[in-house]
C-alpha atoms as a PDB file:
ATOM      1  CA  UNK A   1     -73.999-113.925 116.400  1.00  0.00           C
ATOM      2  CA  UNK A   2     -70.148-113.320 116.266  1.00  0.00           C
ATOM      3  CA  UNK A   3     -68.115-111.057 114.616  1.00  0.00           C
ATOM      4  CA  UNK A   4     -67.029-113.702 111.801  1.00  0.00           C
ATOM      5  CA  UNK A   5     -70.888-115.281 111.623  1.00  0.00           C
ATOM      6  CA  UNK A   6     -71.939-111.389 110.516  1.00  0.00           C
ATOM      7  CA  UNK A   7     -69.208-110.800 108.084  1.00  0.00           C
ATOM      8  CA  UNK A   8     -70.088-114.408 106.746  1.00  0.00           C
ATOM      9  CA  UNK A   9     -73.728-113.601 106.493  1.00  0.00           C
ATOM     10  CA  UNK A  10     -73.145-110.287 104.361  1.00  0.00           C
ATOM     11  CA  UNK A  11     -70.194-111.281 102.687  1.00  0.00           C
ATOM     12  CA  UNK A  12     -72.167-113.880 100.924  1.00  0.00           C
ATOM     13  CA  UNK A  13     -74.256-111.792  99.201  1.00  0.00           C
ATOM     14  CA  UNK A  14     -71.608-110.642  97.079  1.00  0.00           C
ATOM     15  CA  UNK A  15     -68.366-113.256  97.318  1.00  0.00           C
ATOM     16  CA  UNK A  16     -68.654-117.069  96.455  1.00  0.00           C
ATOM     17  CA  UNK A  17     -69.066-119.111 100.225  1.00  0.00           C
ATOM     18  CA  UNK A  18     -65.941-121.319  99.415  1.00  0.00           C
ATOM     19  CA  UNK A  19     -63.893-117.827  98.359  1.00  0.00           C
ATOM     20  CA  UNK A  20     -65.070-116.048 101.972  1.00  0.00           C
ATOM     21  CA  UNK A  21     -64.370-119.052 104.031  1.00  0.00           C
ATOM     22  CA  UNK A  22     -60.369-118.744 102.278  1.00  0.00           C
ATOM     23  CA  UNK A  23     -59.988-114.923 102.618  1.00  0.00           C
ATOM     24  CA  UNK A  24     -62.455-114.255 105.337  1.00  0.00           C
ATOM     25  CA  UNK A  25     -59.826-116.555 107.384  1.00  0.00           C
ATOM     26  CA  UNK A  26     -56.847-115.739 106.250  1.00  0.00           C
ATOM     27  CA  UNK A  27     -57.460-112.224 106.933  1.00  0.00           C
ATOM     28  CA  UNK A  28     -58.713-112.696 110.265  1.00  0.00           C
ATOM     29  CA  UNK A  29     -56.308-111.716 112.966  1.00  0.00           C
ATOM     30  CA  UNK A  30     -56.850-114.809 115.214  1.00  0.00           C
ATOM     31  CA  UNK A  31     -56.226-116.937 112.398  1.00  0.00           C
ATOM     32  CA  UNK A  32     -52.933-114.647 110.762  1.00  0.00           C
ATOM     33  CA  UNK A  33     -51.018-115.344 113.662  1.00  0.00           C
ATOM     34  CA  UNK A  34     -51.040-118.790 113.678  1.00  0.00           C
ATOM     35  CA  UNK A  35     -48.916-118.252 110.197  1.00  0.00           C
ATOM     36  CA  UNK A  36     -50.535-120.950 108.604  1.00  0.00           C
ATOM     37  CA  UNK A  37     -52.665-119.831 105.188  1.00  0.00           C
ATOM     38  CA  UNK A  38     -55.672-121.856 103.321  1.00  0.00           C
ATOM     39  CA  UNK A  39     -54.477-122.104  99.815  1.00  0.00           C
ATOM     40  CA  UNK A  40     -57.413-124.151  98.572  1.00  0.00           C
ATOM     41  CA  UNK A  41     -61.082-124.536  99.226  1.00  0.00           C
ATOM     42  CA  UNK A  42     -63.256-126.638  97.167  1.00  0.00           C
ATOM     43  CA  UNK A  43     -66.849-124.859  95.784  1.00  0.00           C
ATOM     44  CA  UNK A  44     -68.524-127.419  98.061  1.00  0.00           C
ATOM     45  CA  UNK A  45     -66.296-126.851 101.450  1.00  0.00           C
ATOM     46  CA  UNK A  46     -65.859-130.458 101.655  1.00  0.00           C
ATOM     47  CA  UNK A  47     -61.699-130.009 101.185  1.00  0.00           C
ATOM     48  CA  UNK A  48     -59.727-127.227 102.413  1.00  0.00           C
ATOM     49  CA  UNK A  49     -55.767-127.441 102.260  1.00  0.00           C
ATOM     50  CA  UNK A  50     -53.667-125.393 104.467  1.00  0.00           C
ATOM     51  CA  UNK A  51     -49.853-124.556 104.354  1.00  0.00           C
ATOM     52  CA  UNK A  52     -47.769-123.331 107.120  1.00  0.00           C
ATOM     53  CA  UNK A  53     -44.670-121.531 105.783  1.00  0.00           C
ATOM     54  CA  UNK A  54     -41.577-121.976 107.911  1.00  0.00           C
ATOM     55  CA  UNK A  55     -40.362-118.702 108.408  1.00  0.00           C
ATOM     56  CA  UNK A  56     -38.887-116.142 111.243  1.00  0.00           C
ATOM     57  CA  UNK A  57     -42.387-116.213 112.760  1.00  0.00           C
ATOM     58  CA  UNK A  58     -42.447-119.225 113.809  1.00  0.00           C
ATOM     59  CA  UNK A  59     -39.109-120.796 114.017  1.00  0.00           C
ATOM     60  CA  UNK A  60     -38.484-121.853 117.743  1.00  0.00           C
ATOM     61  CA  UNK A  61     -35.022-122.610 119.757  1.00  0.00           C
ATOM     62  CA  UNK A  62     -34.161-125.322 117.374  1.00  0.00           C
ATOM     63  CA  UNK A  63     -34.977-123.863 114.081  1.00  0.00           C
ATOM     64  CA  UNK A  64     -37.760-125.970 113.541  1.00  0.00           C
ATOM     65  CA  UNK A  65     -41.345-125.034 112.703  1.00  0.00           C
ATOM     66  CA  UNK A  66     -42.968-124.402 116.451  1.00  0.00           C
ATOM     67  CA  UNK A  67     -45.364-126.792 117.738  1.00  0.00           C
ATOM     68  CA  UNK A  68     -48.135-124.199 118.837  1.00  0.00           C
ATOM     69  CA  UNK A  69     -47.779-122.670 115.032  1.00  0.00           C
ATOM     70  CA  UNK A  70     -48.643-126.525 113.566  1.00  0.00           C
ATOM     71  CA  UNK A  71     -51.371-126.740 116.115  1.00  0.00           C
ATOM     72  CA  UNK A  72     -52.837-123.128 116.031  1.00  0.00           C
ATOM     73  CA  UNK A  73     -52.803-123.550 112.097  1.00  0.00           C
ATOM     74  CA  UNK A  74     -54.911-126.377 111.954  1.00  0.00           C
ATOM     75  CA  UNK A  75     -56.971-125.463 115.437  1.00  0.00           C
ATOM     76  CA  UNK A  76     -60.132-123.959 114.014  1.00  0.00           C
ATOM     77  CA  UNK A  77     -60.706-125.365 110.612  1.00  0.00           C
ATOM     78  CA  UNK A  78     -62.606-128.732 111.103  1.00  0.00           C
ATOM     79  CA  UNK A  79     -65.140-126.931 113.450  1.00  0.00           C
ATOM     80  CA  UNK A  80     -65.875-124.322 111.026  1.00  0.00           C
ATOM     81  CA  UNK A  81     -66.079-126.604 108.109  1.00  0.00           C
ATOM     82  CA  UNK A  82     -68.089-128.684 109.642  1.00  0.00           C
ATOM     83  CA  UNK A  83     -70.373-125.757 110.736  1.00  0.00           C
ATOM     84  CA  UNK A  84     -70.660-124.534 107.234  1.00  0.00           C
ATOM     85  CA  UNK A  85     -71.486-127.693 106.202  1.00  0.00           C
ATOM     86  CA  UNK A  86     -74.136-128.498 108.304  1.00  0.00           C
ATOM     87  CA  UNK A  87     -75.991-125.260 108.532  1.00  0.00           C
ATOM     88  CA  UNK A  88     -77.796-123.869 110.652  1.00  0.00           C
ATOM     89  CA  UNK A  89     -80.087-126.035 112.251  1.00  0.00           C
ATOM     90  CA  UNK A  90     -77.160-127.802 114.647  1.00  0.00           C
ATOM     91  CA  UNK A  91     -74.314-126.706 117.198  1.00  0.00           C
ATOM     92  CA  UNK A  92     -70.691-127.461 116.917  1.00  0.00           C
ATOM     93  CA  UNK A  93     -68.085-127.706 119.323  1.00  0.00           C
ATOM     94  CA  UNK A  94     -64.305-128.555 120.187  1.00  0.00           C
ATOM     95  CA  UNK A  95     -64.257-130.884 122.651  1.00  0.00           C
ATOM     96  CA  UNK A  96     -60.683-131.588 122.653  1.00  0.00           C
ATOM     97  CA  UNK A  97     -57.633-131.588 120.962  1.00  0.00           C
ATOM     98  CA  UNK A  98     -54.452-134.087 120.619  1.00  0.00           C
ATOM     99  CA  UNK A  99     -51.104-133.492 119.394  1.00  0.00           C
ATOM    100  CA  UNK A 100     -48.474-135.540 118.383  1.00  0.00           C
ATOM    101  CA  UNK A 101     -45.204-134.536 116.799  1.00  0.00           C
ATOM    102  CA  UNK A 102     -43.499-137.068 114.268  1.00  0.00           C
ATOM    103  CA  UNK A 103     -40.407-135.148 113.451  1.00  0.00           C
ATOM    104  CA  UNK A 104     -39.288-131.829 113.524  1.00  0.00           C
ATOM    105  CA  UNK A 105     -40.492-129.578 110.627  1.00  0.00           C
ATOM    106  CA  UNK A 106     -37.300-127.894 108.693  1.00  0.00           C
ATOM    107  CA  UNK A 107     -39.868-127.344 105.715  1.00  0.00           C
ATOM    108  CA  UNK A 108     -43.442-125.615 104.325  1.00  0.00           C
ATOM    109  CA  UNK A 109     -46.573-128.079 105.909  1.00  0.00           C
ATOM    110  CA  UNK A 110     -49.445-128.759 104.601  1.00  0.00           C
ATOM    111  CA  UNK A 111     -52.832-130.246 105.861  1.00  0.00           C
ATOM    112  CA  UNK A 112     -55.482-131.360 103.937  1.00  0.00           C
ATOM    113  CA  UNK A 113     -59.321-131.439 105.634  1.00  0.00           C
ATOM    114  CA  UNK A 114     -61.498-133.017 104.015  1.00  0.00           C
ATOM    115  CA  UNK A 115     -65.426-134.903 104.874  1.00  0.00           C
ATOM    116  CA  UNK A 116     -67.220-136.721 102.530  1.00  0.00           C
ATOM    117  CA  UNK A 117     -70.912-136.204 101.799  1.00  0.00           C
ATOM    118  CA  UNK A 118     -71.588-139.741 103.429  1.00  0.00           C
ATOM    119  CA  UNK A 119     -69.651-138.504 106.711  1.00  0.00           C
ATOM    120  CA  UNK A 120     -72.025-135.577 107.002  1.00  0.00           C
ATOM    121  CA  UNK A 121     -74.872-137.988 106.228  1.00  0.00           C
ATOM    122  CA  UNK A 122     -73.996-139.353 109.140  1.00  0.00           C
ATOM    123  CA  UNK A 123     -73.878-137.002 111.745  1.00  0.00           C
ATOM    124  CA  UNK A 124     -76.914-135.931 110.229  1.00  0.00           C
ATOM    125  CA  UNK A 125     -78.501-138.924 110.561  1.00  0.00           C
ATOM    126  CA  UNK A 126     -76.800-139.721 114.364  1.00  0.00           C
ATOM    127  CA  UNK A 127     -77.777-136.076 115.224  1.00  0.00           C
ATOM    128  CA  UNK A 128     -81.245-137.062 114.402  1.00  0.00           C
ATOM    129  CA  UNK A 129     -81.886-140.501 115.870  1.00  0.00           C
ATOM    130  CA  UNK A 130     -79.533-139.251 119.137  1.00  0.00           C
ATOM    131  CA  UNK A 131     -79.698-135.401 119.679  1.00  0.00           C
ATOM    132  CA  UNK A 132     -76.182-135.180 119.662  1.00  0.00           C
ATOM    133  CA  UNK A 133     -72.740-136.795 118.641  1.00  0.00           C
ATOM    134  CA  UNK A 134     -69.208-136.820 119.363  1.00  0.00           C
ATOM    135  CA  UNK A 135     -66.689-137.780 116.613  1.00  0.00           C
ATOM    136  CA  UNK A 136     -62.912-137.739 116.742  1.00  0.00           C
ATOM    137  CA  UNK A 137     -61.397-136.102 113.234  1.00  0.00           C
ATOM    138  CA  UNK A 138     -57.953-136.539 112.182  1.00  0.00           C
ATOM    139  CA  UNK A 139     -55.514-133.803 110.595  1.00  0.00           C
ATOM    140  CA  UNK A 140     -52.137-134.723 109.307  1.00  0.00           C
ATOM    141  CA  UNK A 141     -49.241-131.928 108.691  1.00  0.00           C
ATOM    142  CA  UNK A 142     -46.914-133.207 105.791  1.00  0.00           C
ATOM    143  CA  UNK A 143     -44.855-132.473 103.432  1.00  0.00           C
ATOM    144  CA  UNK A 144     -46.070-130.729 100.289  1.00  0.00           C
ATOM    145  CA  UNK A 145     -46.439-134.725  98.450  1.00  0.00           C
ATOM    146  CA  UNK A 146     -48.023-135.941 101.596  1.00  0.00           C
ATOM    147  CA  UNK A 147     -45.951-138.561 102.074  1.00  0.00           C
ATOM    148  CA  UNK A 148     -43.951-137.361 105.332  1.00  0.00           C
ATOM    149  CA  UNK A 149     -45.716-136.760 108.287  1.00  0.00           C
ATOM    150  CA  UNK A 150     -44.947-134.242 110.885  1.00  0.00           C
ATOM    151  CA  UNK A 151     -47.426-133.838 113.200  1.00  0.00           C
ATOM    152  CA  UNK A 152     -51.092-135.289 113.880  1.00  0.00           C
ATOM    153  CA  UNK A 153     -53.673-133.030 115.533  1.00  0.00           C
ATOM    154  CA  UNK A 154     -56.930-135.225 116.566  1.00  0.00           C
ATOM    155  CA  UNK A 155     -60.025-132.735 117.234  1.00  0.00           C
ATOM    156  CA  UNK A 156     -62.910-134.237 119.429  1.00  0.00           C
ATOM    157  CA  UNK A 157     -66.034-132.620 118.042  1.00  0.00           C
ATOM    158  CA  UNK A 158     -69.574-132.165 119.391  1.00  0.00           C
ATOM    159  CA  UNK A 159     -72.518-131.666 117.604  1.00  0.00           C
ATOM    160  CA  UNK A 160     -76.059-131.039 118.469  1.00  0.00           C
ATOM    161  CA  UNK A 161     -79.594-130.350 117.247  1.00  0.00           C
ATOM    162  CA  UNK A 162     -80.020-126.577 118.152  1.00  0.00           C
ATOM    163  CA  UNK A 163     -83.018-126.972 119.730  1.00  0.00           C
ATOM    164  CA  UNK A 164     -81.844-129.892 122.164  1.00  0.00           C
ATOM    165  CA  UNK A 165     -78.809-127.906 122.789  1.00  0.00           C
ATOM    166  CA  UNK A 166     -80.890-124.858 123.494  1.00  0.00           C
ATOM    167  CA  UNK A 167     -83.103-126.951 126.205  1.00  0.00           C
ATOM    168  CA  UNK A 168     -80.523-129.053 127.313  1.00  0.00           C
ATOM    169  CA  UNK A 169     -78.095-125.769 128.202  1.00  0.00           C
ATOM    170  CA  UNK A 170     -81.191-124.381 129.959  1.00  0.00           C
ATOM    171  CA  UNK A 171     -81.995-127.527 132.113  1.00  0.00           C
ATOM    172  CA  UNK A 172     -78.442-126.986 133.458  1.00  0.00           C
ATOM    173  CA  UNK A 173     -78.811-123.312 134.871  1.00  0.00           C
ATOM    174  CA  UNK A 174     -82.252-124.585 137.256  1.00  0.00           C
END
């Protein structure tokens, strides 16, 4: 169990899970230097909005927001969420990551990640019937209307029963 699984599990007890997931990561020092802050999470976890600030920290040669801030800033968050959402019966991974810039960013971003209880039906139910799934999830950084996009991040995630993963890892060390 990690660091950020144990301070999860404790800080539950005592601090709404949708209020720990927003200050548990923006106080974490892997996610603080990415600059980008979670302004919103819903009770249920199923939408979390991030905003990147343009500022000194991460202004690059051309005083435009810097591509490893957009990227860094939206990096972790559909993993976790997902995690959180799933519970703990299952095992979820980044595969892979794309990113493609629109237009330099001269302003505040803003990302919006959302899944809908029929999505996580899903991979429930494909986690089920196959053991494991792999799912492409798309992030858009915008303006603070949405309308102007900057940059889209496309995660490849994994996800597993626990107990297939847990045979399937130890198949591949004989």
């Amino acid at each position: 169990m990690s660091f950020y699984q144990k301070v999860a599990e404790v800080g539950s007890k005592f601090i709404p899970r949708h209020k720990l997931f927003q200050h548990g990561f923006n106080l974490s020092p892997m996610y603080r230097r990415s600059t980008g802050r979670i302004i919103y999470v819903e009770e249920n976890l199923m939408r979390i909005r991030v905003k990147l600030p343009i500022s000194w920290k991460n202004r690059n040669y051309a005083n435009t927001i810097f591509g490893g801030s957009m990227f860094s800033a939206v990096d972790p968050i559909p993993m976790v969420q997902l995690i959180q959402l799933l519970g703990k019966g299952y095992v979820v991974w980044d595969k892979a990551a794309q990113i493609q810039f629109k237009r330099p960013a001269r302003e505040h971003l803003y990302a919006e990640f959302v899944y809908s209880e029929s999505e996580v039906e899903d991979i429930r139910k494909q986690v089920e019937r196959d053991r494991e799934v792999v799912f492409d999830k798309l992030t858009q950084l915008t303006d603070k209307d949405g309308k102007t996009v900057f940059c889209e991040v496309t995660k490849t995630i994994y996800v597993a029963d626990k107990e297939y993963y847990k045979r399937k890892r130890a198949a591949k060390k004989q």
